[in-house]
Protein backbone atom coordinates (compact mmCIF):
# COMPACT_ATOMS: atom_id res chain seq x y z
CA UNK A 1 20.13 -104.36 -95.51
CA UNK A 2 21.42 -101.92 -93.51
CA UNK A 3 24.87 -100.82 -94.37
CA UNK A 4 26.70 -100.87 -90.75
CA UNK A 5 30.49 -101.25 -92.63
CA UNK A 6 29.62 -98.38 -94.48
CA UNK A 7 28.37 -95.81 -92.07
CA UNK A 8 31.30 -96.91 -89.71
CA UNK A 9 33.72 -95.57 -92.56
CA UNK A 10 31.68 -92.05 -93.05
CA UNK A 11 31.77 -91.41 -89.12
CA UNK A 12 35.71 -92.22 -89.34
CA UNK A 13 35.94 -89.93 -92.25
CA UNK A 14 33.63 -87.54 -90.39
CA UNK A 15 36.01 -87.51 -87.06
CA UNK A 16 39.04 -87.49 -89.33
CA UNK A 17 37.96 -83.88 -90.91
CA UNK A 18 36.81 -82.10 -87.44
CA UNK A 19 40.14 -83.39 -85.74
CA UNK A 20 41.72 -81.88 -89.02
CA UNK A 21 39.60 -78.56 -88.90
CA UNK A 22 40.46 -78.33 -85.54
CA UNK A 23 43.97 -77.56 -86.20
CA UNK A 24 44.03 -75.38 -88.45
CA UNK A 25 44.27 -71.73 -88.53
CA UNK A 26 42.32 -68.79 -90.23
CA UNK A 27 45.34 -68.92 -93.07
CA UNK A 28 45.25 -72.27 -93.51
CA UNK A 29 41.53 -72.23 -93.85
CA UNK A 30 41.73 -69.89 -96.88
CA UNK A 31 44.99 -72.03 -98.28
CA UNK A 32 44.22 -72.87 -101.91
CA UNK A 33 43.97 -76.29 -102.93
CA UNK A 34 44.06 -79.14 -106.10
CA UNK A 35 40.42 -78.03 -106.43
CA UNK A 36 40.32 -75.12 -109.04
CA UNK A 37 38.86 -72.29 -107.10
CA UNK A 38 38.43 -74.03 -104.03
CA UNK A 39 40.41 -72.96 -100.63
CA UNK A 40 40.73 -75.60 -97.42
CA UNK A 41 37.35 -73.99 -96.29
CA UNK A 42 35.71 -74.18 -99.54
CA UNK A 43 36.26 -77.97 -99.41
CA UNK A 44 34.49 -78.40 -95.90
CA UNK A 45 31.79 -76.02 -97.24
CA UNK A 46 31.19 -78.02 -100.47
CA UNK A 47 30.67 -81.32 -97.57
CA UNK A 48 28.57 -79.59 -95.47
CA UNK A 49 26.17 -78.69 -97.91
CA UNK A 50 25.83 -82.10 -99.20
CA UNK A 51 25.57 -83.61 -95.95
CA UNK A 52 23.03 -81.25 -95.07
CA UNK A 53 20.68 -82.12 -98.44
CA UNK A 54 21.43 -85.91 -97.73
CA UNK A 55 19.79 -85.48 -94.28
CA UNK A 56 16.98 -83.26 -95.46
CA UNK A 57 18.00 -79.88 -94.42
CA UNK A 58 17.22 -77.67 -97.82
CA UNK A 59 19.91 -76.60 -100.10
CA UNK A 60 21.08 -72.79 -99.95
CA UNK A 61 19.20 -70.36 -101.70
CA UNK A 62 22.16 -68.18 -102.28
CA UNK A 63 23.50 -67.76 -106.30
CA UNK A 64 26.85 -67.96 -106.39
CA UNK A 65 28.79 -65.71 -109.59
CA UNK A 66 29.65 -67.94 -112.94
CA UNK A 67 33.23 -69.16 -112.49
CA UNK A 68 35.67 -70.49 -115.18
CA UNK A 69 35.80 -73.93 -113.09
CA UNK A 70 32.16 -74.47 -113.18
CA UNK A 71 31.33 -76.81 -115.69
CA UNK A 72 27.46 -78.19 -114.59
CA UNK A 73 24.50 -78.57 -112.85
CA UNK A 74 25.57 -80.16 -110.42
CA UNK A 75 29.04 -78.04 -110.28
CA UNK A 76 26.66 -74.91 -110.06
CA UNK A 77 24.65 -76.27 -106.98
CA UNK A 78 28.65 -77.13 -105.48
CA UNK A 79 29.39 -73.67 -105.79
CA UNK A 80 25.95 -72.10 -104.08
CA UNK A 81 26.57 -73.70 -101.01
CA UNK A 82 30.00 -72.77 -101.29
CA UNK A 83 29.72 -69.42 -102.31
CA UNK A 84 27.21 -69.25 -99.12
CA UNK A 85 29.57 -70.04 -96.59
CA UNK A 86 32.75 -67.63 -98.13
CA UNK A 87 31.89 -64.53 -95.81
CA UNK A 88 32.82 -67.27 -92.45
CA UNK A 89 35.44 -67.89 -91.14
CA UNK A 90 36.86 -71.32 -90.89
CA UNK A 91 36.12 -72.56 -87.38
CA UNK A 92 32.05 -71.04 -88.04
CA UNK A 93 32.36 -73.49 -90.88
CA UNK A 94 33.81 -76.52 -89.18
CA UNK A 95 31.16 -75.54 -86.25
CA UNK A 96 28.58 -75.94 -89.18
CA UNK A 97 30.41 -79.23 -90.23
CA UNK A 98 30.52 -80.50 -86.61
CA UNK A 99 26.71 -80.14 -86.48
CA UNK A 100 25.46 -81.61 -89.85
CA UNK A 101 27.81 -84.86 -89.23
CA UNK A 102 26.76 -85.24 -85.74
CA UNK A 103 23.13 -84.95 -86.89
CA UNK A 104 23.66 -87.05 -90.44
CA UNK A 105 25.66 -89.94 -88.58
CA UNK A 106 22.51 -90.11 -85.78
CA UNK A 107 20.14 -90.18 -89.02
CA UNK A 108 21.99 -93.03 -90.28
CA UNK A 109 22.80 -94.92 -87.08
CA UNK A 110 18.88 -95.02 -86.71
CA UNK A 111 17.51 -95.71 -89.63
CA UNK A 112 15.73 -99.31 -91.38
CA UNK A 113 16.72 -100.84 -94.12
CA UNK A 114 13.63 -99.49 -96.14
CA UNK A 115 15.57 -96.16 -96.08
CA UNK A 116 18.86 -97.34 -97.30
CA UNK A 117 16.69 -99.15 -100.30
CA UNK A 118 15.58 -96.02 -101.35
CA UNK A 119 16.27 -95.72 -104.60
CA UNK A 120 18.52 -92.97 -105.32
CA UNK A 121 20.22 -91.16 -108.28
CA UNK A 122 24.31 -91.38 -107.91
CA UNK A 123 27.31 -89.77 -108.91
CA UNK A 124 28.03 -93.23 -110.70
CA UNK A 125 23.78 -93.53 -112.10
CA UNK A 126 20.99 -94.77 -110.42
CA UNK A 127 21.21 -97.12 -107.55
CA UNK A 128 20.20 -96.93 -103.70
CA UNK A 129 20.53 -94.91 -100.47
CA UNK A 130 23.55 -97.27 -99.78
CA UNK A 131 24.97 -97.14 -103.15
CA UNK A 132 25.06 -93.56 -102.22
CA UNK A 133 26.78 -93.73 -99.15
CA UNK A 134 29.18 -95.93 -100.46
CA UNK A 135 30.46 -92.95 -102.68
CA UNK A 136 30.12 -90.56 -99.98
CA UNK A 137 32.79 -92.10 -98.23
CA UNK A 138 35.12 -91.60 -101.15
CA UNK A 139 34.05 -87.82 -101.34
CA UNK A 140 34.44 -87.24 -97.96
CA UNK A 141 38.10 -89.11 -97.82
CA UNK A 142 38.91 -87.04 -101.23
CA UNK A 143 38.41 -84.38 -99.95
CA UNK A 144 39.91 -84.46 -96.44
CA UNK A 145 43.50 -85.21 -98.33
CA UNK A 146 42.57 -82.29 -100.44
CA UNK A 147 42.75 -80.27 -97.79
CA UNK A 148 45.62 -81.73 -96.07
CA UNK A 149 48.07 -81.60 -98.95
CA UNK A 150 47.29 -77.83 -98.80
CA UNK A 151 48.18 -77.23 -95.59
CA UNK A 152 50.91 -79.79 -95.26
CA UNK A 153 49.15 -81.86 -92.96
CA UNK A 154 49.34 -85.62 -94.14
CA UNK A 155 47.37 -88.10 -92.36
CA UNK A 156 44.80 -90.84 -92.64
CA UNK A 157 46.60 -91.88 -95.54
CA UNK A 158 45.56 -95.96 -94.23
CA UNK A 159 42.57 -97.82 -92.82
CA UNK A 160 39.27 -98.76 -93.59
CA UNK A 161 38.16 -95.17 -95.34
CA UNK A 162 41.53 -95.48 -97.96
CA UNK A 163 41.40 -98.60 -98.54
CA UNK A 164 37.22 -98.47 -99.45
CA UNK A 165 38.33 -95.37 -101.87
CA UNK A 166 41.34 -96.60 -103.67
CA UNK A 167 39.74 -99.45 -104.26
CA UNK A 168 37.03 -98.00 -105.88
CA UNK A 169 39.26 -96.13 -108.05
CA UNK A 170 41.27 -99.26 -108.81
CA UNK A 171 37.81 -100.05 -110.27
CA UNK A 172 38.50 -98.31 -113.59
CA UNK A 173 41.96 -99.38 -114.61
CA UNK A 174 40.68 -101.81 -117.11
CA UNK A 175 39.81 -98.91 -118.48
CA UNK A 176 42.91 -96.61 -118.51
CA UNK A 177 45.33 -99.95 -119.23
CA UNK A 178 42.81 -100.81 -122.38
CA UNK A 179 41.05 -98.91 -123.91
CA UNK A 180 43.21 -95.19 -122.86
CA UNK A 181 46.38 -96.79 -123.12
CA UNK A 182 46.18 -99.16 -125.75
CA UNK A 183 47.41 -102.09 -124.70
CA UNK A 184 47.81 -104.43 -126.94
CA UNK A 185 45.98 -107.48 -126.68
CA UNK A 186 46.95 -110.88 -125.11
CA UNK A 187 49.50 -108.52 -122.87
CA UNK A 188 49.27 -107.47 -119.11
CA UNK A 189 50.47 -104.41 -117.18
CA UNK A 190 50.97 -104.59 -113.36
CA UNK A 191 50.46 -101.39 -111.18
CA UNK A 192 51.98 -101.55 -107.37
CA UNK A 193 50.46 -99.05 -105.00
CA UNK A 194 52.56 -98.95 -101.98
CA UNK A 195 52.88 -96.71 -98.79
CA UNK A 196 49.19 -96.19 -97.35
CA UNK A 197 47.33 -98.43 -99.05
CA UNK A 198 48.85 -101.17 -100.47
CA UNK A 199 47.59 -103.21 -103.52
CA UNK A 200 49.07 -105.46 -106.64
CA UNK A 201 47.22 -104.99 -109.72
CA UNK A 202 47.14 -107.22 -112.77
CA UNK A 203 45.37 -105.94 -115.45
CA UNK A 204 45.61 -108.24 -118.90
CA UNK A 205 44.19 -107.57 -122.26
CA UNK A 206 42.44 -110.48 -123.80
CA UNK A 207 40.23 -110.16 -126.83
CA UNK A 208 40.25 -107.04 -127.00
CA UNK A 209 38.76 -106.43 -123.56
CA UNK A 210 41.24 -105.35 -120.59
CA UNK A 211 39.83 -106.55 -116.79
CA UNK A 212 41.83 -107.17 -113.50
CA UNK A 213 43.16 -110.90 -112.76
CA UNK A 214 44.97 -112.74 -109.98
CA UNK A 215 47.56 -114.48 -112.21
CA UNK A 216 50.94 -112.57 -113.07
CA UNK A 217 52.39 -113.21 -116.31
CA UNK A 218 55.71 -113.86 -116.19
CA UNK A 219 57.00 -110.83 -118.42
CA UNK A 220 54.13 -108.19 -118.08
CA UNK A 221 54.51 -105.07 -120.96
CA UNK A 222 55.11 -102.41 -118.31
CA UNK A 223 54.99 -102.67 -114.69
CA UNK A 224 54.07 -99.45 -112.63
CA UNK A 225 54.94 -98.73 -108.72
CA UNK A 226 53.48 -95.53 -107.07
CA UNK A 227 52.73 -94.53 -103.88
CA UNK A 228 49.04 -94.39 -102.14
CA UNK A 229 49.02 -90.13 -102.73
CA UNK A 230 50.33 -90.29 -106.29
CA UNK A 231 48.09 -92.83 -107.52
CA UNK A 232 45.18 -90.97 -105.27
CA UNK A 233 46.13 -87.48 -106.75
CA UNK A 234 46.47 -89.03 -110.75
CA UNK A 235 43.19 -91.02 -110.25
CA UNK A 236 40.79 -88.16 -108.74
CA UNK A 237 42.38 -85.96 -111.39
CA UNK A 238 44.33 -83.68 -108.92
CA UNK A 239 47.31 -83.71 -110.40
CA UNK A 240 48.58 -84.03 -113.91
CA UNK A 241 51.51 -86.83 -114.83
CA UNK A 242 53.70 -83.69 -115.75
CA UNK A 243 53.40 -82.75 -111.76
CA UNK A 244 54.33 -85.81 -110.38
CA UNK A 245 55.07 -88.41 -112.72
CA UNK A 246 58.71 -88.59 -111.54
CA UNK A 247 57.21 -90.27 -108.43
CA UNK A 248 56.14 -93.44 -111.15
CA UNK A 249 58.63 -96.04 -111.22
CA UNK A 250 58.21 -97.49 -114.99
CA UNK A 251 59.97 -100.37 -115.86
CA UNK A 252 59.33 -102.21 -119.02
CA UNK A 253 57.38 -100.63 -121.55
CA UNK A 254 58.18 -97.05 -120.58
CA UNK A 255 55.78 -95.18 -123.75
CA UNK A 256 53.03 -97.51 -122.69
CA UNK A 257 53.60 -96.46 -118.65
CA UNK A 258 53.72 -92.65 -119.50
CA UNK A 259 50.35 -93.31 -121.62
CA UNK A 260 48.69 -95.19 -118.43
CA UNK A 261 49.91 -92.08 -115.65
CA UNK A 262 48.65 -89.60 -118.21
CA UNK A 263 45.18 -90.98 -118.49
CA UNK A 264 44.44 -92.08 -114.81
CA UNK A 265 42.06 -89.45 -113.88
CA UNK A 266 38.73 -91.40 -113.57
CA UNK A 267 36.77 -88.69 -111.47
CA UNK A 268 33.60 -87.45 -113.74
């Protein structure tokens, strides 16, 4: 089956970053950002190489230097390609980007469904082509407010892109409310993400296993309300609760809340 919803989020992500790029100056392009040893441009660099792999082209064969926030395989390939592209300036990089998703987004828009059934090792484990690009749109939105909070640029905070990623973040919670946190069992904790995106989350321990519900108890152990960047910036590991926890409401169980903000970060 051919993923049409899908691709139609990349290519909004895809516009979203070249009207971004597009904007900026040489400055901004070398800004730093939440990424440890990444700048603005380092970001787009890191997306053009993948997009380039996905779509066939070969991967650099440029070595980039060990660096103290290289911590894999796969964070040592990251770095090549963006190692490569340091010497540029920004606009030869976002001419580079312009090019790849252009090409990448006519790849997609013409391909069978045989291709997207590919099978295909993920970020997440194995799975398919379109398993794949279903996490590509979270990298590429990631990313984009990466650079944007670096160059004080918000935008694209809402719509069809946000809403796919924070909702696959909102995926793990179970996790973080039960086993992270500790919640007790037979209790509930309720997390409001407002602003952007907007979602209610129940998420109730019951026999010893935590998973999200529909039902809200009538006195839930701690209740949570954060805005759409906050939870975005806890969740991808951006930012630490010590950074921006003040922007958590907690009401209830406040020890239990702190332990839920602190251990948010669900990015591998």
């Amino acid at each position: 089956m051919i993923p049409t919803d899908t691709i139609d989020k990349l290519a909004q992500c895809f516009a979203s970053l070249s009207s971004l790029g597009a904007q900026l100056t040489e400055v901004q392009w070398k800004s730093p950002t939440d990424c440890p040893g990444w700048t603005v441009q380092d970001n787009l660099s890191h997306l053009v190489g993948i997009e380039r792999i996905l779509n066939g082209l070969p991967a650099t064969p440029h070595k980039a230097a060990a660096a103290a926030h290289v911590k894999n395989p796969i964070g040592e390939a990251n770095e090549n390609e963006i190692d490569a592209r340091r010497g540029l300036t920004g606009s030869e990089v976002l001419a580079e980007w312009n090019e790849i998703a252009t090409a990448r987004l006519a790849t997609l828009r013409s391909a069978d469904d045989a291709y997207f059934a590919v099978e295909a090792m993920t970020p997440t484990g194995p799975g398919t082509v379109a398993d794949f690009l279903h996490i590509r749109v979270l990298d590429c939105w990631v990313h984009e407010q990466d650079m944007r909070r670096a160059v004080g640029l918000p935008g694209h905070l809402s719509g069809p892109s946000a809403e796919h990623t924070i909702d696959r973040l909102i995926r793990t919670i179970p996790i973080v409310v039960g086993k992270r946190a500790g919640t007790p069992d037979g209790h509930s904790v309720v997390l409001d993400i407002t602003g952007g995106v907007q979602r209610h989350i129940i998420c109730s321990v019951a026999d010893g296993r935590a998973s999200i519900g529909s039902v809200e108890p009538e006195a839930p152990l701690a209740r949570l309300t954060m805005d759409t960047e906050t939870f975005l910036v806890l969740a991808t590991g951006r930012r630490t609760a010590d950074q921006v926890g003040a922007n958590v409401e907690i009401a209830g169980d406040k020890a239990l809340g702190d332990k839920i903000i602190a251990s948010l970060n669900m990015m591998i």
